[in-house]
PDB file of N, CA and C in Angstrom:
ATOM      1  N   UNK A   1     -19.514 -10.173  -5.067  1.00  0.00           N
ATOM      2  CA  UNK A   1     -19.226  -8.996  -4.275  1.00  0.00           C
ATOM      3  C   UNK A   1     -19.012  -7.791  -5.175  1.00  0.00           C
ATOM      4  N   UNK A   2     -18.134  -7.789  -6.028  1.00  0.00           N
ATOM      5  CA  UNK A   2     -17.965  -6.805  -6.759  1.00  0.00           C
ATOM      6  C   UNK A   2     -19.345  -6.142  -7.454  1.00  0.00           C
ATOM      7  N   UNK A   3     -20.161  -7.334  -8.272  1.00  0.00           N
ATOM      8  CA  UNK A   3     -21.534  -6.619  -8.598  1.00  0.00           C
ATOM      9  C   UNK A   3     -22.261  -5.487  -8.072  1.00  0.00           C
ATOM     10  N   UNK A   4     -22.212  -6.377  -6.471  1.00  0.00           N
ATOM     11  CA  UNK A   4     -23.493  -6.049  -5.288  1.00  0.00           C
ATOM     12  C   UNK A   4     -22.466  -4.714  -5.047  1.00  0.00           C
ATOM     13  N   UNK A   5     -21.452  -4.259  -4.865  1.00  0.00           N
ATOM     14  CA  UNK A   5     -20.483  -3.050  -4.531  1.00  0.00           C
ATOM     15  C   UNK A   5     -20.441  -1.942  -5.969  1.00  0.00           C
ATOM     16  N   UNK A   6     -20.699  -2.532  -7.018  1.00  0.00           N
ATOM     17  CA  UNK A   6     -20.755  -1.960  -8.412  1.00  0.00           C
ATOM     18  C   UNK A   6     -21.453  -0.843  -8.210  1.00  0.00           C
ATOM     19  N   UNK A   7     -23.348  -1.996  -7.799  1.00  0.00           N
ATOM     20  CA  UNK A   7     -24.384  -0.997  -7.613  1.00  0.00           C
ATOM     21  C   UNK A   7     -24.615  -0.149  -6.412  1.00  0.00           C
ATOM     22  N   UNK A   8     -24.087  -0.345  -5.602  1.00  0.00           N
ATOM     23  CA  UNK A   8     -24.004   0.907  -4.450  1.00  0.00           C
ATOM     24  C   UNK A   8     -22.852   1.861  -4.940  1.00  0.00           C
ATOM     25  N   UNK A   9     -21.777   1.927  -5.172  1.00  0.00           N
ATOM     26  CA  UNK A   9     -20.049   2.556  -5.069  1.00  0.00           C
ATOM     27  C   UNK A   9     -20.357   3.466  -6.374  1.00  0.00           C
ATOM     28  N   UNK A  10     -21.113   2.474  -7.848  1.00  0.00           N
ATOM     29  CA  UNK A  10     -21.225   3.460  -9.127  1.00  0.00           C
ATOM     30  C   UNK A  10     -20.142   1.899 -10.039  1.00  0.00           C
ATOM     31  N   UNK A  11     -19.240   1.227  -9.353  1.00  0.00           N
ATOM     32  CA  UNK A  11     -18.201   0.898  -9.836  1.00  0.00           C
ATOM     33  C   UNK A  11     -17.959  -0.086  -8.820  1.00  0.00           C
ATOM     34  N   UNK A  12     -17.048  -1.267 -10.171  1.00  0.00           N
ATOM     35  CA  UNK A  12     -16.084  -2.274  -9.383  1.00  0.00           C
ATOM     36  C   UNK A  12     -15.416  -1.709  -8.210  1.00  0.00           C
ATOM     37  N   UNK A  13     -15.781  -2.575  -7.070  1.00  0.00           N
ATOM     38  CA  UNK A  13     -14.591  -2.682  -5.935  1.00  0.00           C
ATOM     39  C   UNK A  13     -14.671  -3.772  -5.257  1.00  0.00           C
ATOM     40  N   UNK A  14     -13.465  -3.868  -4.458  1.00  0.00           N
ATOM     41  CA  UNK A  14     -12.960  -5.110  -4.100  1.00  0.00           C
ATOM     42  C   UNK A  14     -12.430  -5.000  -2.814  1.00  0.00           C
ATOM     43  N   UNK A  15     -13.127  -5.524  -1.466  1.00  0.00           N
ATOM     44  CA  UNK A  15     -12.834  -5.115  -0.426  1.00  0.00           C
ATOM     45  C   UNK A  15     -11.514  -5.127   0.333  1.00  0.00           C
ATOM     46  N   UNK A  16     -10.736  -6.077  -0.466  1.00  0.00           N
ATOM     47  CA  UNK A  16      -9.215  -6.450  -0.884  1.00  0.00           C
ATOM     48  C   UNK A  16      -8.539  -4.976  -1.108  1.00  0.00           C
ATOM     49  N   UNK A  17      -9.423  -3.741  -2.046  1.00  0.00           N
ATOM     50  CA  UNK A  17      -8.414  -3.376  -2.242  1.00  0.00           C
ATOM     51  C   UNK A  17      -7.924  -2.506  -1.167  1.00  0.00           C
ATOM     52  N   UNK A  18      -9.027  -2.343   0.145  1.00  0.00           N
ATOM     53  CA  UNK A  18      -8.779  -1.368   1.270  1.00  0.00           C
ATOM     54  C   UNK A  18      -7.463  -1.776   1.709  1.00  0.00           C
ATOM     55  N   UNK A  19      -7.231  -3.577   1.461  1.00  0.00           N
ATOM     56  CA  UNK A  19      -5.622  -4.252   2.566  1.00  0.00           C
ATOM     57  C   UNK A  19      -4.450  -3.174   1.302  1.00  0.00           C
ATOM     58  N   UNK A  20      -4.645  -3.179   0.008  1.00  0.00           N
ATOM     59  CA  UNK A  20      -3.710  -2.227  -0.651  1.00  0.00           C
ATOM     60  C   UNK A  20      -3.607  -1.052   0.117  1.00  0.00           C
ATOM     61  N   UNK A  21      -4.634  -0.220   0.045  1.00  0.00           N
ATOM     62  CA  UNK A  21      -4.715   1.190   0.204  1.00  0.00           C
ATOM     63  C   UNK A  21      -4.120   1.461   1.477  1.00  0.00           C
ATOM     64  N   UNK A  22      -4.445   0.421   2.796  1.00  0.00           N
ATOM     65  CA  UNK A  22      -3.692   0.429   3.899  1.00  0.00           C
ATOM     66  C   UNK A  22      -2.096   0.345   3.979  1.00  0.00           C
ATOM     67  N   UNK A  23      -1.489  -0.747   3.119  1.00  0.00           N
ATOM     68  CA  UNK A  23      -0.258  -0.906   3.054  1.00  0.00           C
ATOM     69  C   UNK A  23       0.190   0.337   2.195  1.00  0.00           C
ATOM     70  N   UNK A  24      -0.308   0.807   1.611  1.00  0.00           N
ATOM     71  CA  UNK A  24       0.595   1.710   1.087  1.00  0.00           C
ATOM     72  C   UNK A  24       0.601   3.335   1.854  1.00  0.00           C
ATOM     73  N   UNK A  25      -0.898   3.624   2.689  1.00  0.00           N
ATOM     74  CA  UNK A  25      -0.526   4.588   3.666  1.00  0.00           C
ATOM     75  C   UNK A  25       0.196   4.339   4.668  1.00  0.00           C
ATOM     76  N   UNK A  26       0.549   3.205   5.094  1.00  0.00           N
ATOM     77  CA  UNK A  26       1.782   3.174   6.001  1.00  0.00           C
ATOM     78  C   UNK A  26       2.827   3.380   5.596  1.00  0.00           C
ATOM     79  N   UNK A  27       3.195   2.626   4.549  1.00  0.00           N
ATOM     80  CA  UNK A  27       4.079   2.816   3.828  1.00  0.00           C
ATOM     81  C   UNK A  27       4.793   4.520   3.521  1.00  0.00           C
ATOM     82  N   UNK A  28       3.552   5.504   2.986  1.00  0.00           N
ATOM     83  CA  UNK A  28       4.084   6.926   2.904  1.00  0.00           C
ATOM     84  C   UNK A  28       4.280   7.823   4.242  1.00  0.00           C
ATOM     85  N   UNK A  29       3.240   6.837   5.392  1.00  0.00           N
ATOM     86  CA  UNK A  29       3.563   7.353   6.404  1.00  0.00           C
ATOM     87  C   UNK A  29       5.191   6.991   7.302  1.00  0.00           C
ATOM     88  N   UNK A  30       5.659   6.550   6.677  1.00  0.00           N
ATOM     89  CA  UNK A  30       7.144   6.090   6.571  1.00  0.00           C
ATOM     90  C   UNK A  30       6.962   4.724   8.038  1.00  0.00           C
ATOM     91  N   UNK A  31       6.380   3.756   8.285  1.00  0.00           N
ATOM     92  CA  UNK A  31       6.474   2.544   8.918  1.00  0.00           C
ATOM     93  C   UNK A  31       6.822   1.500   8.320  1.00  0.00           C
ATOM     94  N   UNK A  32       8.237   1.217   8.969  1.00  0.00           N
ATOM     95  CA  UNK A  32       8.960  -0.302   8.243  1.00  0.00           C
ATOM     96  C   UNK A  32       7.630  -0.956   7.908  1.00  0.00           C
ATOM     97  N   UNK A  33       8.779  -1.996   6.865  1.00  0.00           N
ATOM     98  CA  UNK A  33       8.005  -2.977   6.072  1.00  0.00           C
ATOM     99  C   UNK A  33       7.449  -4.339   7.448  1.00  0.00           C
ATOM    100  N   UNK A  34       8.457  -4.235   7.907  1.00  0.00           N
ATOM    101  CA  UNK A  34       8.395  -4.980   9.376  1.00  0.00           C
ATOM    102  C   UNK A  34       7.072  -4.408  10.077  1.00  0.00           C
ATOM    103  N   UNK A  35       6.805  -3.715   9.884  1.00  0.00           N
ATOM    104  CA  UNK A  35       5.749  -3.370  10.743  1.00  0.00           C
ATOM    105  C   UNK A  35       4.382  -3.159   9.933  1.00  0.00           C
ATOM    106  N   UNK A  36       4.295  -2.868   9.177  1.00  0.00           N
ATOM    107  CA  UNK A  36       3.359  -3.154   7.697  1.00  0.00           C
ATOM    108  C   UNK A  36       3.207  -5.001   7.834  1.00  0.00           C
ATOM    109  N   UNK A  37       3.904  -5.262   7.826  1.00  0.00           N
ATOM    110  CA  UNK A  37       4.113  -6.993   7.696  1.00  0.00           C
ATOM    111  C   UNK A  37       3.548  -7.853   9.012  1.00  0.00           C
ATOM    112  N   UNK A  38       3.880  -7.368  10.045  1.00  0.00           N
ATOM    113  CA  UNK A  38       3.096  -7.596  11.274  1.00  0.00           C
ATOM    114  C   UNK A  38       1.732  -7.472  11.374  1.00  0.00           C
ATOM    115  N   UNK A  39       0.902  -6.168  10.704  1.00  0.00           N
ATOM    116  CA  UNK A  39      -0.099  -5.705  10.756  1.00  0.00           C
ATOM    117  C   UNK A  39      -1.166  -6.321  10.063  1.00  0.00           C
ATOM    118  N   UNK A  40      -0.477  -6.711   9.023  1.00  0.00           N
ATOM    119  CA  UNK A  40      -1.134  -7.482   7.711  1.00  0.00           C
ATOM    120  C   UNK A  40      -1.552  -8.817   8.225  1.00  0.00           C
ATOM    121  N   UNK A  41      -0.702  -9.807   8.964  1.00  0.00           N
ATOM    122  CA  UNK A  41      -0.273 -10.944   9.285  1.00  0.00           C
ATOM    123  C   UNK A  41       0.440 -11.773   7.645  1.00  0.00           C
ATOM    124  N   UNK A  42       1.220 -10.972   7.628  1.00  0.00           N
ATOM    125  CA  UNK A  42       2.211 -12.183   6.155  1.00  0.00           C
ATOM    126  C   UNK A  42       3.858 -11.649   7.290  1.00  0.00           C
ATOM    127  N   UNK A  43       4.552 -12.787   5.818  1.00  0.00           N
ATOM    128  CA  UNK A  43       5.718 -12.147   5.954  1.00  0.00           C
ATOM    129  C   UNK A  43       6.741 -10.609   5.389  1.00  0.00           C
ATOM    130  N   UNK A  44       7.426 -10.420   5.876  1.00  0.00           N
ATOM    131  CA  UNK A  44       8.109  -8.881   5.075  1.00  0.00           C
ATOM    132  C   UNK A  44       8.499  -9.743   3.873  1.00  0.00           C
ATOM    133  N   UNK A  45       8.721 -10.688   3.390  1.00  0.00           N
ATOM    134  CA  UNK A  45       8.967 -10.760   2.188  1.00  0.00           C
ATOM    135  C   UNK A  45       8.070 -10.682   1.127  1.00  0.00           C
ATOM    136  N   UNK A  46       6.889 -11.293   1.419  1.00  0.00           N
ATOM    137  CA  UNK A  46       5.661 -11.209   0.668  1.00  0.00           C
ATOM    138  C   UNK A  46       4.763 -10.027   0.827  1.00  0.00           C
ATOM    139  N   UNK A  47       5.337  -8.846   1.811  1.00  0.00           N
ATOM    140  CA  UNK A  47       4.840  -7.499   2.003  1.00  0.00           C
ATOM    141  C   UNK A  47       5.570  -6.553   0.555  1.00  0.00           C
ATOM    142  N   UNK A  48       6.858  -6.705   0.765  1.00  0.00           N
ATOM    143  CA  UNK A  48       7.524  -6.178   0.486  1.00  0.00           C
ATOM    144  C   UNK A  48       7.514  -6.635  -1.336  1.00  0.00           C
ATOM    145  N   UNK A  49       7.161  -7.643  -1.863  1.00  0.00           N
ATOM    146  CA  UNK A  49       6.716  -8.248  -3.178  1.00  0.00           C
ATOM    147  C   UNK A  49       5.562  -7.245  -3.443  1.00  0.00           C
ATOM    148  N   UNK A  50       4.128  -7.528  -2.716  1.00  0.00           N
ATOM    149  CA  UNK A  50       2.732  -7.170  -2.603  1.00  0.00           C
ATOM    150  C   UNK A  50       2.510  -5.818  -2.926  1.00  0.00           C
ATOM    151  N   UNK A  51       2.865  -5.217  -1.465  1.00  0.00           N
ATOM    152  CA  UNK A  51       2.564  -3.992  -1.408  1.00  0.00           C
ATOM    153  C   UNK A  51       3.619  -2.508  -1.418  1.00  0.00           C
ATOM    154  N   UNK A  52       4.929  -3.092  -2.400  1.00  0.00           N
ATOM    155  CA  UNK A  52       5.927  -1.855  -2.177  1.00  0.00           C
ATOM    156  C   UNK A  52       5.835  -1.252  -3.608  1.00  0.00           C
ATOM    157  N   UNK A  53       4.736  -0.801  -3.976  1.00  0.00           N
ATOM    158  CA  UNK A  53       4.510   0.281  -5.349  1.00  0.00           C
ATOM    159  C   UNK A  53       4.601   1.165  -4.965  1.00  0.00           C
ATOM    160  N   UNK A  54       4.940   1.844  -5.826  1.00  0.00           N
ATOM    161  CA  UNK A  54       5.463   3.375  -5.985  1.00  0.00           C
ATOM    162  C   UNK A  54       4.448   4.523  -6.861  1.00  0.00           C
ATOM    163  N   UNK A  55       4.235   5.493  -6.388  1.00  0.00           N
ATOM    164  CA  UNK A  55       3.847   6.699  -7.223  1.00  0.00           C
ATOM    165  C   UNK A  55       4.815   7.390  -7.609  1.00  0.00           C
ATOM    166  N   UNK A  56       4.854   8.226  -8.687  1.00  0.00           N
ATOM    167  CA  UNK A  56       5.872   9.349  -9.077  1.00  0.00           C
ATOM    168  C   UNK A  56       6.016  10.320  -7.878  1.00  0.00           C
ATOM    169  N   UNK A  57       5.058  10.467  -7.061  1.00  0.00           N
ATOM    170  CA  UNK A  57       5.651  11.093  -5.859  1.00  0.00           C
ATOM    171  C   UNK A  57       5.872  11.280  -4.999  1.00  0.00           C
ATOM    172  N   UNK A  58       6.249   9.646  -4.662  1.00  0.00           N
ATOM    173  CA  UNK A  58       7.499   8.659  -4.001  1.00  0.00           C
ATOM    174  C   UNK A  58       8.170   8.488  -4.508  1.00  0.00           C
ATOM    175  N   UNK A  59       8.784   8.883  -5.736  1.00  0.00           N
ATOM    176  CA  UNK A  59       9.914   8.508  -6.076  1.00  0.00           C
ATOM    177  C   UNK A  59      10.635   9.914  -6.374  1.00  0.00           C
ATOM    178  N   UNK A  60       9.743  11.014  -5.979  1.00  0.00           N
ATOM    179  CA  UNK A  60      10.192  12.065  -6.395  1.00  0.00           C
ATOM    180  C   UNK A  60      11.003  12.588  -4.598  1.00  0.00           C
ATOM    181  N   UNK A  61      10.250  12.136  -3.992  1.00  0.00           N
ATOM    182  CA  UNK A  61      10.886  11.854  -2.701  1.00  0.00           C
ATOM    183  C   UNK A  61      11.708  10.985  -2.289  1.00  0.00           C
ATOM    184  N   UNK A  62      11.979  10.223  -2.879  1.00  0.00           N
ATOM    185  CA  UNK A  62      13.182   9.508  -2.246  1.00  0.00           C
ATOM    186  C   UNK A  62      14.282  10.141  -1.974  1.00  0.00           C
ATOM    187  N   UNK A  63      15.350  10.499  -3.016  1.00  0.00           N
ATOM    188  CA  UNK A  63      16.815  11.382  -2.754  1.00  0.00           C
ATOM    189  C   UNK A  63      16.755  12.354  -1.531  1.00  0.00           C
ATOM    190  N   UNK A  64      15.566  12.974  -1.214  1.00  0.00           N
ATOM    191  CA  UNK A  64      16.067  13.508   0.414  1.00  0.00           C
ATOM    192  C   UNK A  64      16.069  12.758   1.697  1.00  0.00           C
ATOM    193  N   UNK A  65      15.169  11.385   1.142  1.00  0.00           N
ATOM    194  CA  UNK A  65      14.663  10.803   2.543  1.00  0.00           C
ATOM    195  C   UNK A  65      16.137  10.227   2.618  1.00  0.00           C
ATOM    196  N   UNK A  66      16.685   9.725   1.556  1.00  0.00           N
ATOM    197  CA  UNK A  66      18.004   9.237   1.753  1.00  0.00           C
ATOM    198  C   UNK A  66      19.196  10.070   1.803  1.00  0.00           C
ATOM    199  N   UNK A  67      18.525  11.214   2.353  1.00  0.00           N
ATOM    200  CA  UNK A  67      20.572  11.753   2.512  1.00  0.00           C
ATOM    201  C   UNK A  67      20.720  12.978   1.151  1.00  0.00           C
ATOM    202  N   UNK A  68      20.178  12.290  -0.426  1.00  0.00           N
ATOM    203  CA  UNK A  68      20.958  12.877  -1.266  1.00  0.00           C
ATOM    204  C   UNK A  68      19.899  14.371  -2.068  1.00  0.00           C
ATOM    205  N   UNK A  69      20.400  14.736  -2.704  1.00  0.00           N
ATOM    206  CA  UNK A  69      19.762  16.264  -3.098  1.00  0.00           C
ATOM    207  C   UNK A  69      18.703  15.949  -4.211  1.00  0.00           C
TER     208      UNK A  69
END
């Protein structure tokens, strides 16, 4: 798969990585892990292992989502 996607895309891809790219726009779109986890069909624990990476700007956002300055 990756080959046959190489030569169309330019480059490796992995149709796998769309289930990333999904979990993590929910994720910024602020939807529990619970509900990310439903969607997927796993559990929130193995969501929450998988797919809870961070960018620098998510993390540059955090302190307001929580309350602090």
């Amino acid at each position: 798969m990756k080959d046959w996607t190489g030569k169309i895309l330019g480059r490796g891809f992995y149709p796998h990585s769309l289930r990333h790219s999904r979990a993590s726009q929910m994720a910024r779109a602020g939807k529990t892990m619970k509900f990310t986890a439903d969607y997927l069909g796993i559990t929130v624990d193995t969501a929450s292992r998988i797919y809870s990476h961070l960018r620098t700007e998510d993390l540059a956002e955090a302190p307001p989502a929580m309350g602090g300055s």
